[in-house]
N, C-alpha and C. Protein backbone atom coordinates (compact mmCIF):
# COMPACT_ATOMS: atom_id res chain seq x y z
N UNK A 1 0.85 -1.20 0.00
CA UNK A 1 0.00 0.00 0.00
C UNK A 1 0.88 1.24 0.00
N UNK A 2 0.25 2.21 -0.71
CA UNK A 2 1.52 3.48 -0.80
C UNK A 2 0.99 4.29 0.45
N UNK A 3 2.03 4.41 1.02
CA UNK A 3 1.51 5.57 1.99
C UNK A 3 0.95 6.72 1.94
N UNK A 4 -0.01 7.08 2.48
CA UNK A 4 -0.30 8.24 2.46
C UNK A 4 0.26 9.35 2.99
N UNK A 5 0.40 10.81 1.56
CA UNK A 5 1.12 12.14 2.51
C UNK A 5 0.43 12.80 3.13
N UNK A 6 0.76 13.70 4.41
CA UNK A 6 0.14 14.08 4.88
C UNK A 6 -0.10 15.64 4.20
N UNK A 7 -1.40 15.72 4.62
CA UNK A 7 -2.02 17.35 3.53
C UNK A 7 -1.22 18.49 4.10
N UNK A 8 -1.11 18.93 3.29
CA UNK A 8 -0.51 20.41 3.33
C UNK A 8 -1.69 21.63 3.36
N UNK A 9 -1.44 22.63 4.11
CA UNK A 9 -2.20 23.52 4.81
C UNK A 9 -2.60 24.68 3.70
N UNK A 10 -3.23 25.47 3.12
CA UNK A 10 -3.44 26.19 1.92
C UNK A 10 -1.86 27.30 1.99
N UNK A 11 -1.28 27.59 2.80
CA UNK A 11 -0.44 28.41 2.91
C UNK A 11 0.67 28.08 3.04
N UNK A 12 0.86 26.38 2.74
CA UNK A 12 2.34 26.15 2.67
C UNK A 12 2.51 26.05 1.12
N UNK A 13 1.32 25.97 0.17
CA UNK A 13 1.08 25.59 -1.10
C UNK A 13 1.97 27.07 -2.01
N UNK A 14 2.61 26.92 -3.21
CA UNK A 14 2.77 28.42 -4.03
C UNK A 14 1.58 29.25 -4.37
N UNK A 15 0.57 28.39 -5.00
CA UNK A 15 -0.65 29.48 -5.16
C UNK A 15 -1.07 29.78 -4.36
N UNK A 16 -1.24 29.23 -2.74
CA UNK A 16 -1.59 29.65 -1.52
C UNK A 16 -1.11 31.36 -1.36
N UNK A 17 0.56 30.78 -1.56
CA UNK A 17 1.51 32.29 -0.58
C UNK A 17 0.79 33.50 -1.85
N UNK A 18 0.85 32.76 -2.93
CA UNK A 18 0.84 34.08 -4.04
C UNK A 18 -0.73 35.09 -4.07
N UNK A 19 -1.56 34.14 -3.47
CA UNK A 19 -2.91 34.80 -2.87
C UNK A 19 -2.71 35.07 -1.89
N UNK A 20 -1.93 34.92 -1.18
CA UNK A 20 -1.81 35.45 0.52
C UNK A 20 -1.18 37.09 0.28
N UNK A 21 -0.09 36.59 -0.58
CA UNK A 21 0.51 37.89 -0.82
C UNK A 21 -0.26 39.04 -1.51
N UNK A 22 -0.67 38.75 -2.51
CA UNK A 22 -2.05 39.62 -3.89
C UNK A 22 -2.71 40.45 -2.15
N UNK A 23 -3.85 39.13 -1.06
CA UNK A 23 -4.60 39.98 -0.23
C UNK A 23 -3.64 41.16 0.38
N UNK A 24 -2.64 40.94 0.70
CA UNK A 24 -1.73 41.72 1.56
C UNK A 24 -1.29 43.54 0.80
N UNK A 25 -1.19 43.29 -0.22
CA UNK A 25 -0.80 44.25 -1.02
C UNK A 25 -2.07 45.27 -0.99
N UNK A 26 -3.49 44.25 -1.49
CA UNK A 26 -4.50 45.48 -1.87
C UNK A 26 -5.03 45.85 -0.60
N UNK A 27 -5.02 45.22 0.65
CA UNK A 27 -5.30 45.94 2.32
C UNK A 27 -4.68 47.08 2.42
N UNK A 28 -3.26 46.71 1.84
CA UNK A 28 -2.16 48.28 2.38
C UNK A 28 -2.80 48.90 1.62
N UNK A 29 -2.46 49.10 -0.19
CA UNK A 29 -3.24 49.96 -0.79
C UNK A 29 -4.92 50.43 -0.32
N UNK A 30 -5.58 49.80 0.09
CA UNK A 30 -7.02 50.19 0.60
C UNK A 30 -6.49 51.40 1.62
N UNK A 31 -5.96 51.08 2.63
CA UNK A 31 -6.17 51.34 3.92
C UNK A 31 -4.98 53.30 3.15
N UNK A 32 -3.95 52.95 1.99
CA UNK A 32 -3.35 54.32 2.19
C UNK A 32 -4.19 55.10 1.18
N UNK A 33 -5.54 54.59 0.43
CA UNK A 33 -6.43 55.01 -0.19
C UNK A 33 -7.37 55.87 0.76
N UNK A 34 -7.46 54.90 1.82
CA UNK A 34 -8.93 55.26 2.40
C UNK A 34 -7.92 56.41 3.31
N UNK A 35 -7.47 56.50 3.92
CA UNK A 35 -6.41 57.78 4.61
C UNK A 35 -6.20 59.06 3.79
N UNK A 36 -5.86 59.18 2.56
CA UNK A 36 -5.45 60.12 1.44
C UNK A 36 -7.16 60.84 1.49
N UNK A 37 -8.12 60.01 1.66
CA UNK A 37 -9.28 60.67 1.34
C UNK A 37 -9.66 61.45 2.72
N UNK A 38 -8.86 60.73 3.71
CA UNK A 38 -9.40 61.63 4.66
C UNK A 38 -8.95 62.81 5.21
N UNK A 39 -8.12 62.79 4.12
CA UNK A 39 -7.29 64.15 4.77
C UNK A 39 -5.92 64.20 5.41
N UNK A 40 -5.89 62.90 5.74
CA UNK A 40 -4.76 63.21 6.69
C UNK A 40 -3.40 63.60 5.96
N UNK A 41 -3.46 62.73 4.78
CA UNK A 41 -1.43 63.24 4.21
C UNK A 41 -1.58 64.98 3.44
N UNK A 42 -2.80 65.19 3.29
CA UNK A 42 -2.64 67.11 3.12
C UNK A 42 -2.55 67.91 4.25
N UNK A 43 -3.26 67.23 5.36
CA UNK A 43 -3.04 67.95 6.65
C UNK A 43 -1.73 68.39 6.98
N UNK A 44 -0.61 67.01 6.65
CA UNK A 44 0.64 67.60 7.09
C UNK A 44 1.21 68.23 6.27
N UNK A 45 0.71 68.74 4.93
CA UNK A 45 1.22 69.23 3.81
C UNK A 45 0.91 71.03 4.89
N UNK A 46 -0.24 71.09 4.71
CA UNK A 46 -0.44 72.57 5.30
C UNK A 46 -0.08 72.94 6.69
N UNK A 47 0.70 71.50 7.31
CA UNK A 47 0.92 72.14 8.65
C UNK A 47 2.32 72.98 8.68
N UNK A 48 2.86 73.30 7.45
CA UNK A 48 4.07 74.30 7.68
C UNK A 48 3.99 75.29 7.71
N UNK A 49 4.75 75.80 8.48
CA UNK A 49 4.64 77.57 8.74
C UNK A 49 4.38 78.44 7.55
N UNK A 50 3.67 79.01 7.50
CA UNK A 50 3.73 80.54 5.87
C UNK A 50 5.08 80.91 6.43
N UNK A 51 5.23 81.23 4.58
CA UNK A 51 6.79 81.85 4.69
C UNK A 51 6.74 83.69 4.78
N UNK A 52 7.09 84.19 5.20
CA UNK A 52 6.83 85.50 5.54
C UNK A 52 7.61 86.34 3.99
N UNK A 53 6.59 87.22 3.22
CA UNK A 53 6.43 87.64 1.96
C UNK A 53 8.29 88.91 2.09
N UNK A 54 7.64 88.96 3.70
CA UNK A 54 8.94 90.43 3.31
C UNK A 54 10.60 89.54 3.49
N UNK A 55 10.74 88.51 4.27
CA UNK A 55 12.39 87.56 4.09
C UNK A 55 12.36 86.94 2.55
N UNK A 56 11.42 87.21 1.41
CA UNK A 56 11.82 86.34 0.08
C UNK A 56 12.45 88.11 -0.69
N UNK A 57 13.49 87.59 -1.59
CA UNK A 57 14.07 88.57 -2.47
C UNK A 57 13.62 88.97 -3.10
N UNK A 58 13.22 90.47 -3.43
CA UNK A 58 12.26 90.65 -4.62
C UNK A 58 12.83 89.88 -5.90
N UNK A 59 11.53 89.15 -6.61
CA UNK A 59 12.03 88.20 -7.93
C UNK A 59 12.99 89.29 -8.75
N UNK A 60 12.97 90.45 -8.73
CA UNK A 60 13.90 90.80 -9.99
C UNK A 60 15.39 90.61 -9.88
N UNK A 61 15.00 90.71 -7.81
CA UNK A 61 17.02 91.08 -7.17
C UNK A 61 17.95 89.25 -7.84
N UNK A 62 16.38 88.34 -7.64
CA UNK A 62 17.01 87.04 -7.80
C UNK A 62 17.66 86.39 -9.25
N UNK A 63 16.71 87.66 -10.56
CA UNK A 63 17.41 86.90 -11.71
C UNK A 63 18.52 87.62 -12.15
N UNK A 64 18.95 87.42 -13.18
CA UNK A 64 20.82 87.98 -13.51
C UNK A 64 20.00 89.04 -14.30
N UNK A 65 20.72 89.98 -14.37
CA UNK A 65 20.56 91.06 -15.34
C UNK A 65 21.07 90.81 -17.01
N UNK A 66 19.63 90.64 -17.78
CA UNK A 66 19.89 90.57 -18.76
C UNK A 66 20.83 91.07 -19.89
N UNK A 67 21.52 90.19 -20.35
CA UNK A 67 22.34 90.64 -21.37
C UNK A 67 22.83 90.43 -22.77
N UNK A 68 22.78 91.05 -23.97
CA UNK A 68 22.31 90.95 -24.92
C UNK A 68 24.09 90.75 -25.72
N UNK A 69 24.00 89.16 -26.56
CA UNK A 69 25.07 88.86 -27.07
C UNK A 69 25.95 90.30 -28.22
N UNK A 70 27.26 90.10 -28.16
CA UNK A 70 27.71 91.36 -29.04
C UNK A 70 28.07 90.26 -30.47
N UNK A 71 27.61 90.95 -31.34
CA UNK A 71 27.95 90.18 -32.30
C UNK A 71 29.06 91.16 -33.39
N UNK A 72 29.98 90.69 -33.71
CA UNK A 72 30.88 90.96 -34.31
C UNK A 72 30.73 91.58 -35.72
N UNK A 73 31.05 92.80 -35.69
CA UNK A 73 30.30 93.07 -37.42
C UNK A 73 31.83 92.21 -37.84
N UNK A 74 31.22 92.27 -39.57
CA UNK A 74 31.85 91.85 -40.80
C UNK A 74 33.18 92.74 -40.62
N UNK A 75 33.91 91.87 -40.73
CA UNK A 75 35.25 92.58 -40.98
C UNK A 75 35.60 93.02 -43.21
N UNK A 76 35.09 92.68 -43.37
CA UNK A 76 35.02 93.09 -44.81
C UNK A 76 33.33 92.37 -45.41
N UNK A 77 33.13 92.96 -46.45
CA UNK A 77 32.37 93.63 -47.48
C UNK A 77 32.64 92.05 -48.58
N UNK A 78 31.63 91.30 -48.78
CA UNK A 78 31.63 89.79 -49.54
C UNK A 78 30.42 90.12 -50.46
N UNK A 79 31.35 90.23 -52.28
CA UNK A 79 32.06 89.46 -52.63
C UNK A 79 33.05 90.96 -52.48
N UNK A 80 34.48 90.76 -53.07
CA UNK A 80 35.41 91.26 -52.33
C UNK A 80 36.01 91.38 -53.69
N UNK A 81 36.39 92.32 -54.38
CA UNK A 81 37.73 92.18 -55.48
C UNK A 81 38.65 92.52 -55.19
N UNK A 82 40.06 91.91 -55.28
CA UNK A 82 41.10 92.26 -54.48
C UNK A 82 42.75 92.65 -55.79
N UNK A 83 43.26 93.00 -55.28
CA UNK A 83 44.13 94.05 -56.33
C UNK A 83 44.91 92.62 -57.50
N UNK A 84 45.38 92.79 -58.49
CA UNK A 84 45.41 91.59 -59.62
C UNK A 84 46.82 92.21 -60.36
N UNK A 85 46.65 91.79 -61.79
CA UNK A 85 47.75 91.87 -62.54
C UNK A 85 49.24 91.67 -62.39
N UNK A 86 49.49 90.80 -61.71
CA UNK A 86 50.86 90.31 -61.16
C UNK A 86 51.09 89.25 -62.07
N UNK A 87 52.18 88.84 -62.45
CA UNK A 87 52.98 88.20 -63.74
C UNK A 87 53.95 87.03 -62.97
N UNK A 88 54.23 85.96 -63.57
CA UNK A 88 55.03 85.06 -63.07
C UNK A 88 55.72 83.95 -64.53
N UNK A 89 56.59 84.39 -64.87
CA UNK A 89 57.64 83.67 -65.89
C UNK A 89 58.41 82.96 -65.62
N UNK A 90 57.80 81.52 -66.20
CA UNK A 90 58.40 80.15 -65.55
C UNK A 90 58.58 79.35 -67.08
N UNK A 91 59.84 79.50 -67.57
CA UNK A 91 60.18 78.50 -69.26
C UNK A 91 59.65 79.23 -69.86
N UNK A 92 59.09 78.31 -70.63
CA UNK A 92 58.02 79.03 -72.11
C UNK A 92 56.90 79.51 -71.55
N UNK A 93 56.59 79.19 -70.03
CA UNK A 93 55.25 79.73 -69.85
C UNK A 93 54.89 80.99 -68.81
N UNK A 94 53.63 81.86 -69.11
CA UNK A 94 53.62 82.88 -68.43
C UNK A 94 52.15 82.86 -68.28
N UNK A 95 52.26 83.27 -66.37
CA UNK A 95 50.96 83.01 -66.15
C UNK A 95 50.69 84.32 -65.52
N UNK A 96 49.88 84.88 -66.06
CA UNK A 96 48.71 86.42 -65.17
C UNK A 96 48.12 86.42 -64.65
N UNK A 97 47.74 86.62 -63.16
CA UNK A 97 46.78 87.34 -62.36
C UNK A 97 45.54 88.34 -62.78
N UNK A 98 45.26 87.58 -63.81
CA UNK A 98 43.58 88.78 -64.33
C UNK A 98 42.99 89.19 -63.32
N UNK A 99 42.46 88.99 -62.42
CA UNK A 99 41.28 89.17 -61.58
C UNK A 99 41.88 88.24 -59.96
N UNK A 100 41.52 88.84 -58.60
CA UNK A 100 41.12 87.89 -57.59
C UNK A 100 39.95 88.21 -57.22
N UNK A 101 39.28 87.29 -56.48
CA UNK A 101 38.38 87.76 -55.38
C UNK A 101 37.61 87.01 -54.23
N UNK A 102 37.22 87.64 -53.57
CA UNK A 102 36.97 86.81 -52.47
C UNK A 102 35.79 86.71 -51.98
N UNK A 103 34.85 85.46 -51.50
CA UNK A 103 33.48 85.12 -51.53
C UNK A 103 33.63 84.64 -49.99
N UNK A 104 32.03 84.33 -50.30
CA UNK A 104 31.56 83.23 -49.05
C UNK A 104 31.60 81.84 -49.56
N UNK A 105 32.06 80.98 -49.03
CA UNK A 105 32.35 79.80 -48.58
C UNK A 105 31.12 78.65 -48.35
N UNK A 106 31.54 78.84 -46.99
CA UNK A 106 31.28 78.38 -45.83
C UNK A 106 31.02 79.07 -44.88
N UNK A 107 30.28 78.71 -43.80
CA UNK A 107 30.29 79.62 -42.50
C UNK A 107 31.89 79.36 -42.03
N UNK A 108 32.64 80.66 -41.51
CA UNK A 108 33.72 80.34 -41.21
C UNK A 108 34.69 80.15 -42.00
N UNK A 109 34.69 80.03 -43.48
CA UNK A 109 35.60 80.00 -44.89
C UNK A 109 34.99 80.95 -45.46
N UNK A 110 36.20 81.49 -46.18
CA UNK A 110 36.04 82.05 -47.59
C UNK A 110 36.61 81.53 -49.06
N UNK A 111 35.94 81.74 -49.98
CA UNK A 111 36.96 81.18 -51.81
C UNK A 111 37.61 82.26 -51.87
N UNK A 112 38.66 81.95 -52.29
CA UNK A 112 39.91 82.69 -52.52
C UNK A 112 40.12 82.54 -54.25
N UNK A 113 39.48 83.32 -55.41
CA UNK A 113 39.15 82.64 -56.68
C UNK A 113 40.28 83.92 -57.14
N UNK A 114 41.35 83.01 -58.51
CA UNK A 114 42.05 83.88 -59.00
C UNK A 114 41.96 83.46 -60.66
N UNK A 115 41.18 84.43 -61.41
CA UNK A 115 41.38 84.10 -62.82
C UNK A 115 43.22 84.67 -63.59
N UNK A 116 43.12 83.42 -63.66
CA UNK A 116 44.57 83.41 -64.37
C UNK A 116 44.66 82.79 -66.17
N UNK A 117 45.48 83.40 -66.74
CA UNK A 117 46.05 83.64 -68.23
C UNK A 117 47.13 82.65 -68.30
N UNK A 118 47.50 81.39 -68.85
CA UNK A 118 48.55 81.34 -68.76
C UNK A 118 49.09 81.30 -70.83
N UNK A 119 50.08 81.70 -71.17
CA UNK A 119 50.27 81.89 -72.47
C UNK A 119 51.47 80.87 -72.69
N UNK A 120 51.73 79.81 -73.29
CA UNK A 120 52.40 78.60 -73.93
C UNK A 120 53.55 79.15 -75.37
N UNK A 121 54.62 79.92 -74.72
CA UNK A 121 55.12 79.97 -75.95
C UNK A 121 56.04 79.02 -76.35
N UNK A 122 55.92 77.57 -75.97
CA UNK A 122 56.73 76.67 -76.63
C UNK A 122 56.00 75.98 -77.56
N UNK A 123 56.27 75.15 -78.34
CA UNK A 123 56.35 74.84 -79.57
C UNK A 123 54.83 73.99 -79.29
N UNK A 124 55.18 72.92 -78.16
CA UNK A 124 54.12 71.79 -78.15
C UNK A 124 53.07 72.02 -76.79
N UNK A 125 51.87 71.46 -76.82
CA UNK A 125 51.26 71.83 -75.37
C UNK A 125 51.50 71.40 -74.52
N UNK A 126 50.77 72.26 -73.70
CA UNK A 126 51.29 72.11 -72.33
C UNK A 126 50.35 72.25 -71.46
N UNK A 127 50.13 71.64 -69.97
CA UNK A 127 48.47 71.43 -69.09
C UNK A 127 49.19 72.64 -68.42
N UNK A 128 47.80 73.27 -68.16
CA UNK A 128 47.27 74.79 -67.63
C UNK A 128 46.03 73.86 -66.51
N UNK A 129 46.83 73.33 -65.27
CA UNK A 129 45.83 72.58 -64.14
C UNK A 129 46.30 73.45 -62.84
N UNK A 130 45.23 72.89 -62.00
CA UNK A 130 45.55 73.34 -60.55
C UNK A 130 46.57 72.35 -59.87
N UNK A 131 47.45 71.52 -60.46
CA UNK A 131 49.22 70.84 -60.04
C UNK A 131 49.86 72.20 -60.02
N UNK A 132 49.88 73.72 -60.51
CA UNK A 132 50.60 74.38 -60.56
C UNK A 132 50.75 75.50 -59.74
N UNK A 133 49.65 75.05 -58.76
CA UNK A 133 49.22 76.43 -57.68
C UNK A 133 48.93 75.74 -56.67
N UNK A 134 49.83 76.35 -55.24
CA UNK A 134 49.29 76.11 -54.12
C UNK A 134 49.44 77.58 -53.30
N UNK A 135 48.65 77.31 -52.46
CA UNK A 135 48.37 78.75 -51.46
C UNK A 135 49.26 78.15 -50.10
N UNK A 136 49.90 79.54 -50.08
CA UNK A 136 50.56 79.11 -48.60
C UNK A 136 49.97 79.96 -47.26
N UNK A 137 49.08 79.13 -46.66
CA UNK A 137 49.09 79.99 -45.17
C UNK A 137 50.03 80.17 -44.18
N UNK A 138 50.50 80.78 -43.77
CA UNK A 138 51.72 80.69 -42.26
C UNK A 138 52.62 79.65 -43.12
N UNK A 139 53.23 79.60 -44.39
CA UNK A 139 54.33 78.69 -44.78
C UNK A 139 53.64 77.30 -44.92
N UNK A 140 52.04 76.86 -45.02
CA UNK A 140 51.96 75.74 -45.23
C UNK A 140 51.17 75.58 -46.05
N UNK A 141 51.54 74.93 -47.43
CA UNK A 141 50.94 74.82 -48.79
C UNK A 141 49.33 73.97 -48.99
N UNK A 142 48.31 74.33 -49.35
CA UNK A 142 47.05 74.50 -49.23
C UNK A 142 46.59 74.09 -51.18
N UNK A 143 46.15 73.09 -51.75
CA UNK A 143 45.70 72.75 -52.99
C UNK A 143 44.83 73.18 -53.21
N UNK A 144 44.48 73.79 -54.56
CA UNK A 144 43.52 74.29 -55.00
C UNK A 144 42.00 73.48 -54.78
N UNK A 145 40.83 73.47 -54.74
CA UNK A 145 39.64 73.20 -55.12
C UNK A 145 38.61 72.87 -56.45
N UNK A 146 39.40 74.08 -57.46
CA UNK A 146 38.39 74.21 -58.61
C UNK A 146 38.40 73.19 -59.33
N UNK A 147 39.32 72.28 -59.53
CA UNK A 147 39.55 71.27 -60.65
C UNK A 147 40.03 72.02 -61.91
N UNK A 148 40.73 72.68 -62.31
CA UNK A 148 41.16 73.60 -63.29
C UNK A 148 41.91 72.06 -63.94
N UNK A 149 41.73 71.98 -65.29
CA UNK A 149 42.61 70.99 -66.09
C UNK A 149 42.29 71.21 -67.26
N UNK A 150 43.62 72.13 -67.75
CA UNK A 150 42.92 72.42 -69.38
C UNK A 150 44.61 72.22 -70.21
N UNK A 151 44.33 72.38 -71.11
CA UNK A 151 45.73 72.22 -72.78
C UNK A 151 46.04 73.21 -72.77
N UNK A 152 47.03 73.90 -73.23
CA UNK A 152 46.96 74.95 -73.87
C UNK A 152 48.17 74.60 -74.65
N UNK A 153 47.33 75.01 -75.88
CA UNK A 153 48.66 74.46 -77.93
C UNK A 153 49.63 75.70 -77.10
N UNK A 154 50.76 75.36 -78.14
CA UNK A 154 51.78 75.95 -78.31
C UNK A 154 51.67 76.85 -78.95
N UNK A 155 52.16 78.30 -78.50
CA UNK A 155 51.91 79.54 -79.20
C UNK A 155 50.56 79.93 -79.23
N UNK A 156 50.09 79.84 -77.75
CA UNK A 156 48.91 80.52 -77.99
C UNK A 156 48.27 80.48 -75.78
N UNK A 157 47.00 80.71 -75.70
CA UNK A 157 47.04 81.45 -73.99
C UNK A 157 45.43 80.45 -73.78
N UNK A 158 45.10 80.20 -72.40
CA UNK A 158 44.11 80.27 -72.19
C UNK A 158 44.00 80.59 -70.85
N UNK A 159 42.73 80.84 -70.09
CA UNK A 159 42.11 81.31 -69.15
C UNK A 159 41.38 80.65 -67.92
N UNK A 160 41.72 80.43 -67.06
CA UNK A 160 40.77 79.54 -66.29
C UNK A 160 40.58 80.35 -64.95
N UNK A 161 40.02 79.48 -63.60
CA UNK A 161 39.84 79.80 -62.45
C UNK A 161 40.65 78.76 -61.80
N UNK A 162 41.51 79.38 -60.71
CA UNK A 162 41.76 78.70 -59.53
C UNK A 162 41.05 79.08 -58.32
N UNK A 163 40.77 78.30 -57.37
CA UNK A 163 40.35 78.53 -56.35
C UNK A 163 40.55 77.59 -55.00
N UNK A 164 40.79 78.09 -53.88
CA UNK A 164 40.84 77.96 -52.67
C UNK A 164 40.25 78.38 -51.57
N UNK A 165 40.00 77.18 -50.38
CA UNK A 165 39.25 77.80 -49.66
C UNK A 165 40.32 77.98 -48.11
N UNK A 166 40.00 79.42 -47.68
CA UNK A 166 40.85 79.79 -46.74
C UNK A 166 39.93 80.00 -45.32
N UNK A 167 40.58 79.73 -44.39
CA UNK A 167 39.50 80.42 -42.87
C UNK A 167 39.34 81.80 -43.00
N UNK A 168 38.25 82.36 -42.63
CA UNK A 168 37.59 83.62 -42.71
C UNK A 168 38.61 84.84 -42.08
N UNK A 169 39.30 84.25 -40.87
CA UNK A 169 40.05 85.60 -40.72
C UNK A 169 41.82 85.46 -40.89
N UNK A 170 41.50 84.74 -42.39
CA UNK A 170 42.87 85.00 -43.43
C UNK A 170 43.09 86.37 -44.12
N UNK A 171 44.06 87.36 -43.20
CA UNK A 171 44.29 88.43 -43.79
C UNK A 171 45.53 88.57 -44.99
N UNK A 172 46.20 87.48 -45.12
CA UNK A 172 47.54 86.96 -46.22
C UNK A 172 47.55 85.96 -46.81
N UNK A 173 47.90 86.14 -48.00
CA UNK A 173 48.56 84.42 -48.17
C UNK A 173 49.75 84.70 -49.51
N UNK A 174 50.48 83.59 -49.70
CA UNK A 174 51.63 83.74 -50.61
C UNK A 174 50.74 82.65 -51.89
N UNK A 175 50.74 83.12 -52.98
CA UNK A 175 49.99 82.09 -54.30
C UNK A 175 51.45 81.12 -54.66
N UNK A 176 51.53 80.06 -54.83
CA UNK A 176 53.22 79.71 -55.30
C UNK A 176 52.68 79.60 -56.81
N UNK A 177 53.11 79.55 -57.95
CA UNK A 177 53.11 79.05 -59.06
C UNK A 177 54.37 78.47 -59.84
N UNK A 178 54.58 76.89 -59.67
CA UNK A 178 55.25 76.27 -60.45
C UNK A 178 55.16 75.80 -61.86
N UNK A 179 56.19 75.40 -62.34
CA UNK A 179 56.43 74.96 -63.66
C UNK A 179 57.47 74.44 -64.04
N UNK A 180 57.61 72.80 -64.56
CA UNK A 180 58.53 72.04 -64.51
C UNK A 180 59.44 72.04 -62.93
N UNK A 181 60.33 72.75 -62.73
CA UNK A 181 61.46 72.69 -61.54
C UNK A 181 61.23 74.05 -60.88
N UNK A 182 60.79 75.24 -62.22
CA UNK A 182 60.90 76.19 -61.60
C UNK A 182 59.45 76.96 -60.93
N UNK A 183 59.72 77.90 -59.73
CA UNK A 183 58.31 78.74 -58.83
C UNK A 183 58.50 79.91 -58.65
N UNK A 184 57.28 80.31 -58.82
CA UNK A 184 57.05 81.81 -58.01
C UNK A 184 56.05 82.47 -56.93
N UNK A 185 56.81 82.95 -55.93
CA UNK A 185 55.72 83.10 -55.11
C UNK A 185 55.13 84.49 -55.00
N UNK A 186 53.92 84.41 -54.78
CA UNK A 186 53.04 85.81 -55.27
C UNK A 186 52.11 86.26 -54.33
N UNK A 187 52.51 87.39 -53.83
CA UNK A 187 51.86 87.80 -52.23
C UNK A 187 50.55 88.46 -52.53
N UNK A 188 49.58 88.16 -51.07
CA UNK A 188 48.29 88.56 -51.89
C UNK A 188 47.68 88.54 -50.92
N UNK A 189 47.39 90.09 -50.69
CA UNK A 189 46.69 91.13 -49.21
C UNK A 189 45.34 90.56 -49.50
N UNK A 190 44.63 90.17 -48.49
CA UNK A 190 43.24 89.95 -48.77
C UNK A 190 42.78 90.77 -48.34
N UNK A 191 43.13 92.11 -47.16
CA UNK A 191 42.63 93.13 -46.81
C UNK A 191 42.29 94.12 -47.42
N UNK A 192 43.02 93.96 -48.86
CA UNK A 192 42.99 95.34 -49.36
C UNK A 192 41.95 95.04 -50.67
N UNK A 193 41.37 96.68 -51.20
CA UNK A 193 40.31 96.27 -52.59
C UNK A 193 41.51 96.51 -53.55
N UNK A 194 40.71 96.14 -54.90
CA UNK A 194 41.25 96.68 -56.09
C UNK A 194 41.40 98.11 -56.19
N UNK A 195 42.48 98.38 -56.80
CA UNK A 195 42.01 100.19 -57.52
C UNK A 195 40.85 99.73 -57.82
N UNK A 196 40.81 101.48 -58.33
CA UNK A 196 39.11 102.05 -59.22
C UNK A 196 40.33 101.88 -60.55
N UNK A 197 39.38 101.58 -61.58
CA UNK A 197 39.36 101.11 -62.79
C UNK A 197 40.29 102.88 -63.10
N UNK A 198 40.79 102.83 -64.17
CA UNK A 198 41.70 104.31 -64.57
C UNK A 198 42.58 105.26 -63.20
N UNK A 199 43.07 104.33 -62.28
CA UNK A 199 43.08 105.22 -61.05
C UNK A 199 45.19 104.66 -61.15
């Protein structure tokens, strides 16, 4: 015969404790329900002293005195034409400074755009690219942007754009222009305008 176990009591059982526990929870909740309604946890809310109107700071003494950001005017006038016609003779080839000038960018950059001439007086052509120009800031050489890549025949000129982009409060820079072995470097005030045209 198998023995019989002896019964277990509803509260030694898991679903027992887990209903024992469930009643236990919603009594407390009842009982801090039925209290909240009666007043009692606002009672101790209002039992603190009033704060006396004349020990608080008048609100204005407490906030900072407003102050209104300074914003920096423009240090120059965009777009910008800046003084030109400077020459650089390197072999057969000679390249001109037609035009500079100076734009907006970027926030914080400016284009640094120089239309240049270069004239091929040797026999066979020769590339008129941005390999032949770098900008030097503080002595450190800076590659053009525009993609300039053009021919130019022998015995004869063409025209393009270089361009670079410089930080906004670049008041100098040196242009280098090479060719084969040989360079020239070509200084170039960004502070200053062009003459007036006949001046």
């Amino acid at each position: 015969m198998e023995e019989e176990r002896p019964a277990q009591r509803w509260w030694q059982t898991l679903p027992g404790m887990l209903t024992a526990t469930a009643g236990g929870i919603t009594a407390v909740t009842g009982l801090v329900v039925a209290l909240n309604q009666t007043g009692l946890f606002s009672a101790a809310r209002k039992s603190a002293p009033p704060v006396d109107d004349a020990s608080r700071p008048p609100r204005d003494a407490a906030r900072p005195p407003a102050t209104t950001a300074t914003v920096k005017p423009p240090t120059r006038t965009l777009p910008r034409t800046l003084p030109a016609g400077q020459e650089a003779h390197l072999g057969n080839a000679t390249y001109e400074l037609l035009a500079a000038k100076l734009d907006r960018y970027n926030p914080g950059t400016l284009a640094l755009i120089f239309t240049v001439r270069m004239t091929n007086d040797a026999d066979a052509p020769d590339n008129f690219w941005d390999a032949s120009f770098r900008l030097l800031l503080d002595g450190v050489p800076k590659a053009p942007v525009g993609g300039l890549n053009k021919l130019v025949y022998g015995h004869s000129a063409e025209e393009g754009d270089v361009r670079f982009v410089v930080p906004e409060a670049t008041e100098a820079a040196v242009v280098r222009v090479a060719h084969g072995d040989q360079s020239v470097d070509i200084a170039v005030d960004l502070s200053a305008d062009a003459a007036p045209a006949g001046s």
